[in-house]
PDB file of N, CA and C in Angstrom:
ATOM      1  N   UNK A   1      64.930  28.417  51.530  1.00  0.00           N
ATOM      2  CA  UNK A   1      64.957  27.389  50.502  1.00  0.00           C
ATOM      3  C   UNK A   1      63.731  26.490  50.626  1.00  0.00           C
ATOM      4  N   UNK A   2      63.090  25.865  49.196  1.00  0.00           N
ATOM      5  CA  UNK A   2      62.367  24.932  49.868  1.00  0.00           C
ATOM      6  C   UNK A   2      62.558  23.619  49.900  1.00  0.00           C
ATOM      7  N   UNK A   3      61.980  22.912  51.064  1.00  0.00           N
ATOM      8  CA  UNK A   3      61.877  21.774  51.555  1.00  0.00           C
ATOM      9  C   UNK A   3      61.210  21.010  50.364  1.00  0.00           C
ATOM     10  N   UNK A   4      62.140  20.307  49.629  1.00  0.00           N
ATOM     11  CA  UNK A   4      61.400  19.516  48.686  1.00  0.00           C
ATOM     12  C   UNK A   4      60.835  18.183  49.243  1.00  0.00           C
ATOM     13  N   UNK A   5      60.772  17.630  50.529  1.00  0.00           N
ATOM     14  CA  UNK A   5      60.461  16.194  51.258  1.00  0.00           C
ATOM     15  C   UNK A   5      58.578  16.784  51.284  1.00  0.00           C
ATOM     16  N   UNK A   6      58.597  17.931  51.897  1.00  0.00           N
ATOM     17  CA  UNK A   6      57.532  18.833  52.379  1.00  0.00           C
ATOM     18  C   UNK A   6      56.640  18.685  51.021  1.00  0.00           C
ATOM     19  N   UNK A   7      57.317  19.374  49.801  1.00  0.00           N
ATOM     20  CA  UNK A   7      56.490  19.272  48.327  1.00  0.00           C
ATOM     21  C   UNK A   7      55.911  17.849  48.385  1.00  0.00           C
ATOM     22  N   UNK A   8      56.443  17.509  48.349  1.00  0.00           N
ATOM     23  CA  UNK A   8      56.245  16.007  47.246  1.00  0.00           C
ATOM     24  C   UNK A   8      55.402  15.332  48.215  1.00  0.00           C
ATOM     25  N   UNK A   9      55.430  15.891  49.744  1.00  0.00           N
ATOM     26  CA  UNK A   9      54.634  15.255  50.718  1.00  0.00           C
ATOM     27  C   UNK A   9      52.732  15.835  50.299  1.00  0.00           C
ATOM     28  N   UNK A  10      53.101  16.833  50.145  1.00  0.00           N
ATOM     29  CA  UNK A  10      51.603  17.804  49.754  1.00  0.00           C
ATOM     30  C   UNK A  10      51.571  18.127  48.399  1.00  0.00           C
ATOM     31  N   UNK A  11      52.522  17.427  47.237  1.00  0.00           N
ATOM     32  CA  UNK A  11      51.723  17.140  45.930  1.00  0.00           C
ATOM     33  C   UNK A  11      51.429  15.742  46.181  1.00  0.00           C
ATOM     34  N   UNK A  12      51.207  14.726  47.286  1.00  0.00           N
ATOM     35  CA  UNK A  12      50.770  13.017  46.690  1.00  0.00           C
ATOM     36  C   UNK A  12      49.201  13.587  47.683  1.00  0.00           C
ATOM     37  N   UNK A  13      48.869  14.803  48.850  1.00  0.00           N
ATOM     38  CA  UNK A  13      47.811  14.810  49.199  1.00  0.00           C
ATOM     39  C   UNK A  13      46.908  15.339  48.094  1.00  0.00           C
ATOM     40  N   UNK A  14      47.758  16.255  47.357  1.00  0.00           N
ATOM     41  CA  UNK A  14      46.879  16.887  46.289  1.00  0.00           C
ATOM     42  C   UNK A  14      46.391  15.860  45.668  1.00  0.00           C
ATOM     43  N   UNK A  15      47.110  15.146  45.265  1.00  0.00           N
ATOM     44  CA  UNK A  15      46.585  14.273  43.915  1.00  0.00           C
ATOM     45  C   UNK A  15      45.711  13.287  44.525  1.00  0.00           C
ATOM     46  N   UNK A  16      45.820  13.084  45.832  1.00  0.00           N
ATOM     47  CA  UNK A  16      44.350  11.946  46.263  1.00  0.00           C
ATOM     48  C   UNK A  16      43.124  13.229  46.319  1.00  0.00           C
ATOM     49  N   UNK A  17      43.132  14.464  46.437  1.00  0.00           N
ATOM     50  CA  UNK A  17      42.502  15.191  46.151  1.00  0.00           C
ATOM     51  C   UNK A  17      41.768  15.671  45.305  1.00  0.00           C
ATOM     52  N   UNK A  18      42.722  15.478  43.874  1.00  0.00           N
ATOM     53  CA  UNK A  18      42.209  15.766  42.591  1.00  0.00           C
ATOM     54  C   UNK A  18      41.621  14.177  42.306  1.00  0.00           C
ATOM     55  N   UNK A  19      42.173  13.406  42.671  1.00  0.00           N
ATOM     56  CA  UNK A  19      41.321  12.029  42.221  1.00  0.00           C
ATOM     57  C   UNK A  19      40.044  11.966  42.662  1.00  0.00           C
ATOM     58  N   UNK A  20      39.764  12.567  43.891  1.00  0.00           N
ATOM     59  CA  UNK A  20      38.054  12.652  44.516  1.00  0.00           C
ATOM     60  C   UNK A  20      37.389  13.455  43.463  1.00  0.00           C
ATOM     61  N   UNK A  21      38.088  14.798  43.174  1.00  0.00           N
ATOM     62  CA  UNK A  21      37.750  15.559  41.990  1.00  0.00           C
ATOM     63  C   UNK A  21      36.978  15.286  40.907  1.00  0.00           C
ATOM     64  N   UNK A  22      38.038  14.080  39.947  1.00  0.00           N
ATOM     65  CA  UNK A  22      37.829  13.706  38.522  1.00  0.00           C
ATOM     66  C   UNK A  22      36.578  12.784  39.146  1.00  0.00           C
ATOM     67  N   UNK A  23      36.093  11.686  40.189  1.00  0.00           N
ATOM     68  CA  UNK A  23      35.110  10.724  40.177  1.00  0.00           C
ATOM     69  C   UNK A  23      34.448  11.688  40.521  1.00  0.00           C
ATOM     70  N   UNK A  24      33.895  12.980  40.872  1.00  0.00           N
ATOM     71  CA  UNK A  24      32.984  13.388  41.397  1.00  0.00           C
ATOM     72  C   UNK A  24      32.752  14.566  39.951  1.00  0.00           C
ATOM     73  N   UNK A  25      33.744  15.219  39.274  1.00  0.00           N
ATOM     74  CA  UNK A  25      33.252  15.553  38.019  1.00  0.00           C
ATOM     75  C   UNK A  25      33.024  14.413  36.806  1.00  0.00           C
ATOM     76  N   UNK A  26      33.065  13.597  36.881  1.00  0.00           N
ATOM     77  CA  UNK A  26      32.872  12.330  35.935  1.00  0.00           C
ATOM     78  C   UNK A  26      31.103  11.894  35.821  1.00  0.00           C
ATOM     79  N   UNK A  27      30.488  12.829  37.023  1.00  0.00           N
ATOM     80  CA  UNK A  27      28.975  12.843  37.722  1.00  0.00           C
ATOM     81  C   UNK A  27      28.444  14.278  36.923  1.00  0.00           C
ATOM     82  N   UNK A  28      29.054  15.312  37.151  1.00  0.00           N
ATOM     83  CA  UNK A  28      28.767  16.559  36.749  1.00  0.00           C
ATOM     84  C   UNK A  28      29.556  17.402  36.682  1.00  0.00           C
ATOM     85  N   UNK A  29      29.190  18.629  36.109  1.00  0.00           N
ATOM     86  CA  UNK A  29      30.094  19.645  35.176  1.00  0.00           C
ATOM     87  C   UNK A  29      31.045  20.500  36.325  1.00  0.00           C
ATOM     88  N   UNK A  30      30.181  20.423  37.020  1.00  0.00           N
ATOM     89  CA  UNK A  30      30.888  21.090  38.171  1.00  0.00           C
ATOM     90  C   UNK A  30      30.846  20.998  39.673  1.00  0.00           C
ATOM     91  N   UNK A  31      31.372  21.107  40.692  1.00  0.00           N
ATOM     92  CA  UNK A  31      32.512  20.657  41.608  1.00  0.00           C
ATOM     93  C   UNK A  31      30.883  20.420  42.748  1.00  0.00           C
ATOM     94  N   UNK A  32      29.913  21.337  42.653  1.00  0.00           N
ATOM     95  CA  UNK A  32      28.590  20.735  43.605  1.00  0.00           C
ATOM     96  C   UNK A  32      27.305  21.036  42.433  1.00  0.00           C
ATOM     97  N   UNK A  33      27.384  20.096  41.389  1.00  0.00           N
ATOM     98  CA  UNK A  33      26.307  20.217  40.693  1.00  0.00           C
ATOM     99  C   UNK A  33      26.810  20.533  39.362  1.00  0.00           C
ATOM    100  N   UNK A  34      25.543  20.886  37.945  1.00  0.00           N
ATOM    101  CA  UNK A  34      25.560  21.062  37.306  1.00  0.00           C
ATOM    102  C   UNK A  34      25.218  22.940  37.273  1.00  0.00           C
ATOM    103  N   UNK A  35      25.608  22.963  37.942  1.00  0.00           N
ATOM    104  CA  UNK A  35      25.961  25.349  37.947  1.00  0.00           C
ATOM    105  C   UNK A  35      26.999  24.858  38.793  1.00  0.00           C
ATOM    106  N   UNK A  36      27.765  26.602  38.130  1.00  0.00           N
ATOM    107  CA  UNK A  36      28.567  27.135  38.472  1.00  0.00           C
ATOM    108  C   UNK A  36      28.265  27.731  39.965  1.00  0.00           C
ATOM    109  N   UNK A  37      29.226  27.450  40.890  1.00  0.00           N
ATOM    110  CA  UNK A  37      29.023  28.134  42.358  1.00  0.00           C
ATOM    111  C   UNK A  37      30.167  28.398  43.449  1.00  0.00           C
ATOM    112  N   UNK A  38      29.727  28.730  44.080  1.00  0.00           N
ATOM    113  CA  UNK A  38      31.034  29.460  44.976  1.00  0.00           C
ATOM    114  C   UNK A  38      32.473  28.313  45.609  1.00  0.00           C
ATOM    115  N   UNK A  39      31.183  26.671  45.398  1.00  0.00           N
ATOM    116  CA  UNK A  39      32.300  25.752  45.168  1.00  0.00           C
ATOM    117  C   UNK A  39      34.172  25.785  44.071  1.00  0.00           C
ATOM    118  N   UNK A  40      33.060  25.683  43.069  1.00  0.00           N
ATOM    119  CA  UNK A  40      34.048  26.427  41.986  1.00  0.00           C
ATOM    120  C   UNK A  40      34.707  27.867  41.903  1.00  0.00           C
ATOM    121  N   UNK A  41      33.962  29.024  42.468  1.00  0.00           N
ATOM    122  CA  UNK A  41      34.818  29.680  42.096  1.00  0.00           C
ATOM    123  C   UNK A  41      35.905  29.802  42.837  1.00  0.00           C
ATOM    124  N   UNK A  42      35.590  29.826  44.809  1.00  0.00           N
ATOM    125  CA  UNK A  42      37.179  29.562  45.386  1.00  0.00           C
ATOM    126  C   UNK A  42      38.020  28.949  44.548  1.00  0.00           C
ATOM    127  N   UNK A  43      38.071  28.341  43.868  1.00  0.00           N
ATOM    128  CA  UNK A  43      39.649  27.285  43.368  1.00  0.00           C
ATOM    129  C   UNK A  43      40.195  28.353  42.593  1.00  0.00           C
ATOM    130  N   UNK A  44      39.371  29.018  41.773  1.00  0.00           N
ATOM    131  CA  UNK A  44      39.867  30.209  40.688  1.00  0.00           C
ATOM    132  C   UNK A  44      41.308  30.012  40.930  1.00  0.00           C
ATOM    133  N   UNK A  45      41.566  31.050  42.170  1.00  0.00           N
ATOM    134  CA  UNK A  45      42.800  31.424  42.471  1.00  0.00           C
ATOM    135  C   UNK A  45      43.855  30.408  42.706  1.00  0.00           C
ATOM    136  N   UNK A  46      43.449  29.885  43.422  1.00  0.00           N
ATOM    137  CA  UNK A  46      44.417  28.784  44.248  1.00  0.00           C
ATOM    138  C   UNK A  46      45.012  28.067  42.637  1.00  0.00           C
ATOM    139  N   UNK A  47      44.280  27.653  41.961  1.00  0.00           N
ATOM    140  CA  UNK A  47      44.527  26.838  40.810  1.00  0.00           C
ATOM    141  C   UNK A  47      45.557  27.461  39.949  1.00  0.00           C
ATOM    142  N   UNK A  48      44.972  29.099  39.699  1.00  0.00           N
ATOM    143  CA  UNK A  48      45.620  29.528  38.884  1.00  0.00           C
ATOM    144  C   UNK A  48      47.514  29.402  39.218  1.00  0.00           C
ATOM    145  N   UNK A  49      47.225  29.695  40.302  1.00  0.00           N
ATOM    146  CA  UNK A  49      48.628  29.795  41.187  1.00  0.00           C
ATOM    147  C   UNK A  49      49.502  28.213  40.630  1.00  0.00           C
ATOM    148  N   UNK A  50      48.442  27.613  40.948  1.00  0.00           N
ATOM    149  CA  UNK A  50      49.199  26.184  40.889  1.00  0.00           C
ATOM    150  C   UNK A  50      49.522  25.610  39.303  1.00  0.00           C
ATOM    151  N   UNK A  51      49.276  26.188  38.606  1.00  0.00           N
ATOM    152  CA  UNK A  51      49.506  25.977  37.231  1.00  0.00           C
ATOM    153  C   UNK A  51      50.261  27.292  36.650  1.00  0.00           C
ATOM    154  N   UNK A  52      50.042  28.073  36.841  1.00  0.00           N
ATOM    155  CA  UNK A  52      51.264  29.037  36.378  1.00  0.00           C
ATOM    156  C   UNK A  52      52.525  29.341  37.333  1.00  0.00           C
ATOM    157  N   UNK A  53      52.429  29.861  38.615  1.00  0.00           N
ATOM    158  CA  UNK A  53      53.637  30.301  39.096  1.00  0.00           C
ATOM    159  C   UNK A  53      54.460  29.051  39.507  1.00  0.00           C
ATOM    160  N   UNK A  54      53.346  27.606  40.260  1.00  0.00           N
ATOM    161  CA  UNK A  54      54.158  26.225  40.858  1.00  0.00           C
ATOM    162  C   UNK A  54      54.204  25.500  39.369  1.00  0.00           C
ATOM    163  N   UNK A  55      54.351  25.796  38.005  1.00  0.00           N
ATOM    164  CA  UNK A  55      54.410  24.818  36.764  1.00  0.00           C
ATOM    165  C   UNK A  55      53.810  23.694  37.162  1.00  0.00           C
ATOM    166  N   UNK A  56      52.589  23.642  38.080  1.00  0.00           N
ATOM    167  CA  UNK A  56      52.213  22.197  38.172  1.00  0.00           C
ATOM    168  C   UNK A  56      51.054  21.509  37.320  1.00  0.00           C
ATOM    169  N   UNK A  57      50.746  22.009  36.546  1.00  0.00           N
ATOM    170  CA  UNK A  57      49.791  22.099  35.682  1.00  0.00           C
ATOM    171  C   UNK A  57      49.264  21.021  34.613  1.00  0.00           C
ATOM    172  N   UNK A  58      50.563  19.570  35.422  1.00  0.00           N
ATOM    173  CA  UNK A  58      50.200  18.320  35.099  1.00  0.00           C
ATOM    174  C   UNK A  58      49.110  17.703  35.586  1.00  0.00           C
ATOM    175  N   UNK A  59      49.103  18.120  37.273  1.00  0.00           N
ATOM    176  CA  UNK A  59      48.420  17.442  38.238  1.00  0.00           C
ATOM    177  C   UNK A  59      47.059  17.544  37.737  1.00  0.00           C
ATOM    178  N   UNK A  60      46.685  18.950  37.193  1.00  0.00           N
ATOM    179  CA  UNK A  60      45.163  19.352  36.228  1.00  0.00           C
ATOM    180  C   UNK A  60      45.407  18.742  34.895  1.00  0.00           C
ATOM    181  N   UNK A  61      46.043  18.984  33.963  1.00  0.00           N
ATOM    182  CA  UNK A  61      45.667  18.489  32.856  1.00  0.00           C
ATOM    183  C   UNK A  61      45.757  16.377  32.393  1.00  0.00           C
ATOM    184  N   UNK A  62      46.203  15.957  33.606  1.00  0.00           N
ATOM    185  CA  UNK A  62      46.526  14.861  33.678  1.00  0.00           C
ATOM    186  C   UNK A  62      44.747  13.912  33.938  1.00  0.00           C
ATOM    187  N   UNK A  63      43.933  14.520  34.705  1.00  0.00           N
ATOM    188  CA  UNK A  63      42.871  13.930  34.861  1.00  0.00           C
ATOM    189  C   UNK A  63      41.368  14.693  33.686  1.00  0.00           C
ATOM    190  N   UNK A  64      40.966  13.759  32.522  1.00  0.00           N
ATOM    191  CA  UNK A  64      40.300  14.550  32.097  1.00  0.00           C
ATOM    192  C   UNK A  64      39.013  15.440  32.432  1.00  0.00           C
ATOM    193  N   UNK A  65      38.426  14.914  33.734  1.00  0.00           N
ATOM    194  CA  UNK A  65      37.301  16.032  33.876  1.00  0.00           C
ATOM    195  C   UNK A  65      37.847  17.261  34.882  1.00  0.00           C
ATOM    196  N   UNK A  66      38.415  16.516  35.793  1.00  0.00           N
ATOM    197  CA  UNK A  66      39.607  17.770  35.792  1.00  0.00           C
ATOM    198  C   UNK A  66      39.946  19.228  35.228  1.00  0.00           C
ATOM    199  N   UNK A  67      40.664  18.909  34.021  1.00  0.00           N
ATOM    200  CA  UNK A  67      41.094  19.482  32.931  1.00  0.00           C
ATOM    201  C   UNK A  67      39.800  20.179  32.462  1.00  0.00           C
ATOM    202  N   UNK A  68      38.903  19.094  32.264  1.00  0.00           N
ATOM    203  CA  UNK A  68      37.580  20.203  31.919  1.00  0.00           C
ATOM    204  C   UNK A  68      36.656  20.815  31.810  1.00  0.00           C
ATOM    205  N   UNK A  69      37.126  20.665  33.772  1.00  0.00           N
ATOM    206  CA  UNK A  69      36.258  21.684  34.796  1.00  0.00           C
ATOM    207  C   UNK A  69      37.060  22.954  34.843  1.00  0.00           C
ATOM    208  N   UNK A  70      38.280  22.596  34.901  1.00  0.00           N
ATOM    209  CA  UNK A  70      39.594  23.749  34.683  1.00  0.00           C
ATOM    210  C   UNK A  70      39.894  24.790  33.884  1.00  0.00           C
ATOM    211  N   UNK A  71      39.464  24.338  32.432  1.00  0.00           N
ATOM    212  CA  UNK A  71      39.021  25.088  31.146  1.00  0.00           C
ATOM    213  C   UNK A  71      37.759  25.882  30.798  1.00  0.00           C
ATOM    214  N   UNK A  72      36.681  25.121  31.816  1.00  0.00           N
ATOM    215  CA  UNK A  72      35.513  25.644  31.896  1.00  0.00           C
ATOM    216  C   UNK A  72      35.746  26.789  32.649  1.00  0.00           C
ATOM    217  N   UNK A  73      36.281  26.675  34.009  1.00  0.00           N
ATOM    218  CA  UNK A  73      35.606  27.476  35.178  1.00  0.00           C
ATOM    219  C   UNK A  73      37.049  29.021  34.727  1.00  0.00           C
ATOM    220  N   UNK A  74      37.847  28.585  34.188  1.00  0.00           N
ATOM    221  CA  UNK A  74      39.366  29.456  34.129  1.00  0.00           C
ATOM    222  C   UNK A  74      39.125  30.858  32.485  1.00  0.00           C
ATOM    223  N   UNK A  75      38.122  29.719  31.746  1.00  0.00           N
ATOM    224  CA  UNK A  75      37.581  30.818  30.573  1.00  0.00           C
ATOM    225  C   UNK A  75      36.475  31.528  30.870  1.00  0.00           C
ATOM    226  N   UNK A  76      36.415  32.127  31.683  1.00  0.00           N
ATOM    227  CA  UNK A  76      34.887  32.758  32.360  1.00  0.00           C
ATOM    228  C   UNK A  76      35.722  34.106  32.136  1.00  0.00           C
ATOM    229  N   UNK A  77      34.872  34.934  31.699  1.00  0.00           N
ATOM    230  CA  UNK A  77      35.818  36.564  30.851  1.00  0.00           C
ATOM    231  C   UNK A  77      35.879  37.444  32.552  1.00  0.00           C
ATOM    232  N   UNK A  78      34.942  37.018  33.581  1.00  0.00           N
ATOM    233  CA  UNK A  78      35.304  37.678  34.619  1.00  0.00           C
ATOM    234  C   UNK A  78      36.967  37.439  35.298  1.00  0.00           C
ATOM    235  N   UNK A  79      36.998  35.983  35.154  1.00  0.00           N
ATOM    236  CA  UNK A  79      38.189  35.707  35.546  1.00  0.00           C
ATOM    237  C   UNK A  79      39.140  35.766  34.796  1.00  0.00           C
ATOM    238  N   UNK A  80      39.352  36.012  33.073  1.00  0.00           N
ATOM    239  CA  UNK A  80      40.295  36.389  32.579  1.00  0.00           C
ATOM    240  C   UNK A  80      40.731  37.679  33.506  1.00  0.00           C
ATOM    241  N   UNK A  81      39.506  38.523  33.300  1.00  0.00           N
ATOM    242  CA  UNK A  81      40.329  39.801  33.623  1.00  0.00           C
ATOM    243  C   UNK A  81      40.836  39.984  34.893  1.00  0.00           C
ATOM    244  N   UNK A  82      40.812  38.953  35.764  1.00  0.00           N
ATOM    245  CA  UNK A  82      41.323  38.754  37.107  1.00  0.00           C
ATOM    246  C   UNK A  82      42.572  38.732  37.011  1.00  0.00           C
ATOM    247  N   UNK A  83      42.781  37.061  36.318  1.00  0.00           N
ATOM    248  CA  UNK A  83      43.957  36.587  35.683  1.00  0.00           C
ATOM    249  C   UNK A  83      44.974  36.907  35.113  1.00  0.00           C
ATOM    250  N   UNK A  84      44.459  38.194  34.241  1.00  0.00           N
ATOM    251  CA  UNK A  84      45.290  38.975  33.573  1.00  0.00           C
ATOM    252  C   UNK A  84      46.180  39.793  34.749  1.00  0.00           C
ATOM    253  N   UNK A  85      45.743  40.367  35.798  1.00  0.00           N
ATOM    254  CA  UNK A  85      46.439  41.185  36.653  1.00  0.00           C
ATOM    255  C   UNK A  85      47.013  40.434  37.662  1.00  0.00           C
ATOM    256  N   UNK A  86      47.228  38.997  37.795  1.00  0.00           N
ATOM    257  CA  UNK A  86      47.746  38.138  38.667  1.00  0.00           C
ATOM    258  C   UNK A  86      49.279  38.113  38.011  1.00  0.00           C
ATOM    259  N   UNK A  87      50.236  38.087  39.383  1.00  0.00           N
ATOM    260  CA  UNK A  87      51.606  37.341  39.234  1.00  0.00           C
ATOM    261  C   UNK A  87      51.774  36.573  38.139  1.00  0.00           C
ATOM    262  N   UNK A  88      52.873  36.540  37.006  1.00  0.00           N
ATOM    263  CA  UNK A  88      53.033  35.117  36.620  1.00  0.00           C
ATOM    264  C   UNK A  88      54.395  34.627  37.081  1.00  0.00           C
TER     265      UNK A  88
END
């Protein structure tokens, strides 16, 4: 079963996480600079996970650069076709 004390303990780290995020994309398009890079693409996965299979997909669409670094880096046709063969 899960430990929901555990969640909610490591969704309030996330979200001081994603808050470093949004002030540091609020600078540029993406996560170390203005290109796309291996910064960004690790999250690919992890993200995808966290917005489709954990429905958490507030924690992203809640901060706007966030959201649209998220939209940016998630519509890349390499990673559709990733995406497409991932769990939902």
């Amino acid at each position: 079963t899960t430990d929901e004390a555990v969640v909610e303990i490591n969704i309030g780290k996330l979200n001081q996480l994603l808050d470093i995020y949004e002030e540091r994309l609020s600078k540029s398009k993406y996560l170390a600079g203005d290109f796309f890079s291996l910064a960004d693409l690790q999250h690919l996965p992890w993200t995808q996970y966290l917005v489709t299979a954990c429905k958490k997909g507030d924690l992203i669409s809640s901060r706007k650069h966030v959201s649209a670094w998220w939209e940016d880096i998630s519509s890349r046709p390499a990673w559709k076709k990733v995406a497409e063969k991932m769990p939902k």
